[in-house]
N, C-alpha and C. Protein backbone atom coordinates (compact mmCIF):
# COMPACT_ATOMS: atom_id res chain seq x y z
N UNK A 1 -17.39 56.87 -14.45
CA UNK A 1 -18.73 56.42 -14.76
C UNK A 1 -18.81 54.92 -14.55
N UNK A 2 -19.58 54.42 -13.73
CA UNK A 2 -20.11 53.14 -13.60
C UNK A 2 -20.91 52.36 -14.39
N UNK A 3 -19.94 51.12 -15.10
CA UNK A 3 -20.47 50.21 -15.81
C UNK A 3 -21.89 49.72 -15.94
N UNK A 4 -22.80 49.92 -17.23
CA UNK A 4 -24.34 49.67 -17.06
C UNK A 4 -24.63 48.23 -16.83
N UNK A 5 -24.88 47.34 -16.00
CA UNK A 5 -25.38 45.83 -15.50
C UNK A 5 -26.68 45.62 -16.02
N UNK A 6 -27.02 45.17 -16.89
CA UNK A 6 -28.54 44.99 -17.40
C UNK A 6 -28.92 44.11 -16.22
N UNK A 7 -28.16 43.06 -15.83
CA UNK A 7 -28.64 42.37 -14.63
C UNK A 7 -29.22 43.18 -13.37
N UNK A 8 -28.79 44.00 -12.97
CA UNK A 8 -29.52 44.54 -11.70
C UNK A 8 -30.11 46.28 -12.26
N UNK A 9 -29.64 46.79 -12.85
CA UNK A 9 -30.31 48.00 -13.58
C UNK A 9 -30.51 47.81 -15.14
N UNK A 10 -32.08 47.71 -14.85
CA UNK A 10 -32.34 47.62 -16.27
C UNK A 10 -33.00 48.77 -17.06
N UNK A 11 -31.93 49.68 -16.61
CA UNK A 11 -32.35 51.31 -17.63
C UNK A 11 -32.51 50.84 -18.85
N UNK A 12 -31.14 50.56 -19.48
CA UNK A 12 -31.13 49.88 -20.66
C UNK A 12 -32.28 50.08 -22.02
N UNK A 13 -32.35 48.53 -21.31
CA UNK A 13 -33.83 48.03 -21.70
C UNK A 13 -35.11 48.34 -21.78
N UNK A 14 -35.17 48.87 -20.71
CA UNK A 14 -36.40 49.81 -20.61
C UNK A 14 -36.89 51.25 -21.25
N UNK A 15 -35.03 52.01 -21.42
CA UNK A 15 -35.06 53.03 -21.93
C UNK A 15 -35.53 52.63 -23.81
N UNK A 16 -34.52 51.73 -24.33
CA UNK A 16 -35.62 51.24 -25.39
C UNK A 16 -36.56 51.14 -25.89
N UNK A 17 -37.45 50.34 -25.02
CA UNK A 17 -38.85 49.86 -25.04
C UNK A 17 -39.46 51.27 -24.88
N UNK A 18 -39.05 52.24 -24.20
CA UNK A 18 -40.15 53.44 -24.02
C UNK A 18 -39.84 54.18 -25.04
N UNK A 19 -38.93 54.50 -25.90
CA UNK A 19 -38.31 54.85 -26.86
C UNK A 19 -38.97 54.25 -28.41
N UNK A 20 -39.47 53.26 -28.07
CA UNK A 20 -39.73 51.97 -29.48
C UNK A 20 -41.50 52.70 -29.29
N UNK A 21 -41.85 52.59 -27.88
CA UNK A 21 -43.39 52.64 -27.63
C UNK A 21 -43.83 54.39 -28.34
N UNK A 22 -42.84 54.86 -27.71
CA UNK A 22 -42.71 56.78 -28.29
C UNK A 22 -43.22 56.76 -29.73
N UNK A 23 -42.49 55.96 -30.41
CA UNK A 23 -42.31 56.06 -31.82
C UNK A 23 -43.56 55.14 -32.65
N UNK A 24 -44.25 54.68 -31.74
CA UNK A 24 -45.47 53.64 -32.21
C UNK A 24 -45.15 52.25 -33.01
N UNK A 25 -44.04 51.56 -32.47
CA UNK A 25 -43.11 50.60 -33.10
C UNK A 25 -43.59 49.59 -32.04
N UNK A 26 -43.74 48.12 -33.05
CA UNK A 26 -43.45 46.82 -32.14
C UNK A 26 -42.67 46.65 -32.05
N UNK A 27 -42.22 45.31 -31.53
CA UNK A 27 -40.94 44.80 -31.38
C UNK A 27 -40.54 44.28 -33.18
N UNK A 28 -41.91 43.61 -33.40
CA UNK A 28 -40.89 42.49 -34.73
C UNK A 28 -40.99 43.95 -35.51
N UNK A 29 -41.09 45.21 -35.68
CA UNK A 29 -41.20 46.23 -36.36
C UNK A 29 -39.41 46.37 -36.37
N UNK A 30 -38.82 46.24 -35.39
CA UNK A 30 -37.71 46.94 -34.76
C UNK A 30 -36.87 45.90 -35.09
N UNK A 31 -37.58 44.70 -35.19
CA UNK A 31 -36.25 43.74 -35.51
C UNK A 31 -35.92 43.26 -36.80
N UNK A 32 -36.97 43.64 -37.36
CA UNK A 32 -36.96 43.91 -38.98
C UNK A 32 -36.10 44.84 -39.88
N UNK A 33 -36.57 45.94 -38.80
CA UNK A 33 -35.55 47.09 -39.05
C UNK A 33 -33.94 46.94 -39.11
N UNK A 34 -33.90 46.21 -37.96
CA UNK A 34 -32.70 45.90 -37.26
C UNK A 34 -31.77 44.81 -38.22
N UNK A 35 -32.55 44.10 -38.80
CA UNK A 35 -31.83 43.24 -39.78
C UNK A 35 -31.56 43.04 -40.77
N UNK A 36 -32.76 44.10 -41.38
CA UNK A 36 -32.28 45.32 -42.38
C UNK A 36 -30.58 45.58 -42.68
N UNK A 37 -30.48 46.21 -41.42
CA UNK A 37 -29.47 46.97 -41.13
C UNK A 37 -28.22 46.12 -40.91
N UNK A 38 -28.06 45.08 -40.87
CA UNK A 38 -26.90 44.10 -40.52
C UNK A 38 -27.08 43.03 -39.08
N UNK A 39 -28.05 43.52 -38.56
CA UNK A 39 -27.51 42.86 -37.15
C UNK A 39 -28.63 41.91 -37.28
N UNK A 40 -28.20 40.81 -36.73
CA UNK A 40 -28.72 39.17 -36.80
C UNK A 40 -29.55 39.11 -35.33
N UNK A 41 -30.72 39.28 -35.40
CA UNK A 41 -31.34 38.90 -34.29
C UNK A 41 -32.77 38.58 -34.06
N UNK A 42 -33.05 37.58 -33.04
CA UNK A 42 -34.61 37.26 -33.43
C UNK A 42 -35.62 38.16 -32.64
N UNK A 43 -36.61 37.88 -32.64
CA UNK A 43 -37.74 38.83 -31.93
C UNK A 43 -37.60 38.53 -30.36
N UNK A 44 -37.32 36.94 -29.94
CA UNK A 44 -37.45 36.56 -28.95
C UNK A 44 -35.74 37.32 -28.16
N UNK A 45 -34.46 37.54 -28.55
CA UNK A 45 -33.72 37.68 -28.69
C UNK A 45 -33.83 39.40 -28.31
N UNK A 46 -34.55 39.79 -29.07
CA UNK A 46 -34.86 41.22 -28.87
C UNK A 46 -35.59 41.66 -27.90
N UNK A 47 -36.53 40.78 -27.09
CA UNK A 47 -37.38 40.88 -26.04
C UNK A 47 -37.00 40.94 -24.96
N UNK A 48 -35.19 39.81 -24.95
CA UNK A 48 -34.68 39.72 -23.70
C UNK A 48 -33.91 41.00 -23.72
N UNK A 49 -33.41 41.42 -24.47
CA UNK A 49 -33.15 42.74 -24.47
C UNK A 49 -33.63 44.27 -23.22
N UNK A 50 -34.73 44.05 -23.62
CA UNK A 50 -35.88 45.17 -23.59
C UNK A 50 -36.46 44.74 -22.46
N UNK A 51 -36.54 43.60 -21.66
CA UNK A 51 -36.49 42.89 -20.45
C UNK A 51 -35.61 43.19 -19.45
N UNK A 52 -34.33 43.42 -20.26
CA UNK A 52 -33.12 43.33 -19.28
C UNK A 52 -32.69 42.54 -18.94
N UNK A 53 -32.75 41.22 -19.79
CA UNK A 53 -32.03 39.26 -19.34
C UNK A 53 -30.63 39.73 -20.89
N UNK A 54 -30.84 40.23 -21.51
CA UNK A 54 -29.36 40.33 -22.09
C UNK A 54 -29.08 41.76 -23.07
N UNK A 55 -27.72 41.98 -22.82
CA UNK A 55 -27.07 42.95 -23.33
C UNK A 55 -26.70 43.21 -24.22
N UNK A 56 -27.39 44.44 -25.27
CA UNK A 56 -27.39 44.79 -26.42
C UNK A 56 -25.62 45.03 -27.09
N UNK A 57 -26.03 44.39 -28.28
CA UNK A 57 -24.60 44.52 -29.06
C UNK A 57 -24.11 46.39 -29.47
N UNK A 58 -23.29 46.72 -29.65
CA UNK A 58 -22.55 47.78 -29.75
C UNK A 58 -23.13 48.27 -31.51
N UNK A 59 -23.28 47.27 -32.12
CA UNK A 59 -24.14 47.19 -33.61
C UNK A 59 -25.44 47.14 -33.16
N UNK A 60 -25.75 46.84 -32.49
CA UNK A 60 -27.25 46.63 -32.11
C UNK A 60 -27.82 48.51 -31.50
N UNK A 61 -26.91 48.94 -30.83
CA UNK A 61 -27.22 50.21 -30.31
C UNK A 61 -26.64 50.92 -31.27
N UNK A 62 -26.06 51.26 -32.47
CA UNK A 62 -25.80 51.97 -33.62
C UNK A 62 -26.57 51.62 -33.94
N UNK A 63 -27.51 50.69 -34.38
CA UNK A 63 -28.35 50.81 -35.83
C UNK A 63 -29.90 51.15 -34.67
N UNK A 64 -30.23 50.75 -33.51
CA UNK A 64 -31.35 51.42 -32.64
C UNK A 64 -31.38 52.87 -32.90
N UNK A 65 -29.90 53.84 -32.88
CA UNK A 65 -30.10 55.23 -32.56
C UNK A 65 -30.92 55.80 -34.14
N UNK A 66 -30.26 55.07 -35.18
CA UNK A 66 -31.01 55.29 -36.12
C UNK A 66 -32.42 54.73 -36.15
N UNK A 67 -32.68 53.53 -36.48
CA UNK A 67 -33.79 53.07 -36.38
C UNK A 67 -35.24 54.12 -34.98
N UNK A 68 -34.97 54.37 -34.36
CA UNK A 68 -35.35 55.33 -32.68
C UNK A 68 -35.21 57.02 -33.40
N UNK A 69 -34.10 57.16 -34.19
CA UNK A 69 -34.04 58.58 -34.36
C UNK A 69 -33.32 58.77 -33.08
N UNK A 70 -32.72 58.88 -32.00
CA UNK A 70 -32.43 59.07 -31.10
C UNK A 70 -30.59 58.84 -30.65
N UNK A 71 -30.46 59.66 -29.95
CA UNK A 71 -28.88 59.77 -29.51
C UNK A 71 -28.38 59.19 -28.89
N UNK A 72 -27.41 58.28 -28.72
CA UNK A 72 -26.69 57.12 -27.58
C UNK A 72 -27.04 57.68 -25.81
N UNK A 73 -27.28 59.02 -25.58
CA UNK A 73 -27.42 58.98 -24.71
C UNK A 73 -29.15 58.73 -24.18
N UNK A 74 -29.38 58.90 -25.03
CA UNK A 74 -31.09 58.61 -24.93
C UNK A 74 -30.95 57.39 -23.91
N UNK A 75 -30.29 56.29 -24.66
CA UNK A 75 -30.85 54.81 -24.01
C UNK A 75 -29.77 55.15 -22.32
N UNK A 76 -29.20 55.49 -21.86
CA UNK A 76 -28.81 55.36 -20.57
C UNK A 76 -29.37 56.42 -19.47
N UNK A 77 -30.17 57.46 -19.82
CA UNK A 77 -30.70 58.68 -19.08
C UNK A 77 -31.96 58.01 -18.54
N UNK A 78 -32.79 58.38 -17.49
CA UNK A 78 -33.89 58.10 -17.27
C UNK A 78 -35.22 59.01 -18.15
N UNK A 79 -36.12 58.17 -18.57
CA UNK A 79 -37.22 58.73 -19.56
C UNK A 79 -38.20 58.23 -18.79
N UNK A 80 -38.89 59.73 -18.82
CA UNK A 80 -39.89 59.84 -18.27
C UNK A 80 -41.66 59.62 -18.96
């Protein structure tokens, strides 16, 4: 399996954001959530994310699957 590059494929990110939009969530909804939960991050921080300019922490995608309701594979599949 080939390493995910947020730099040139930004499934990622995108799979997120359509995932966050599914669920009727903003962003500062999600990062609230998110810091809740342990992980230190700002809104702007979270945007580049969901952009695809930087790569989500390993804590950051554990506490999303909860926060999303959704399964690790969710964020790497294409959503339609």
């Amino acid at each position: 399996m080939d390493r995910v590059n947020q730099r040139t494929n930004h499934l990622l990110g995108e799979n997120i954001k359509k995932l966050r939009i599914q669920k009727g969530m903003r962003n500062k909804d999600i990062v609230s959530q998110l810091q809740l939960l342990g992980v230190d991050i700002s809104t702007g921080t979270y945007s580049k994310v969901e952009a695809g300019l930087n790569n989500p922490s390993v804590d950051m995608l554990i506490a999303l699957t909860q926060i999303l309701e959704c399964d690790f594979n969710a964020f790497f599949q294409e959503i339609t």
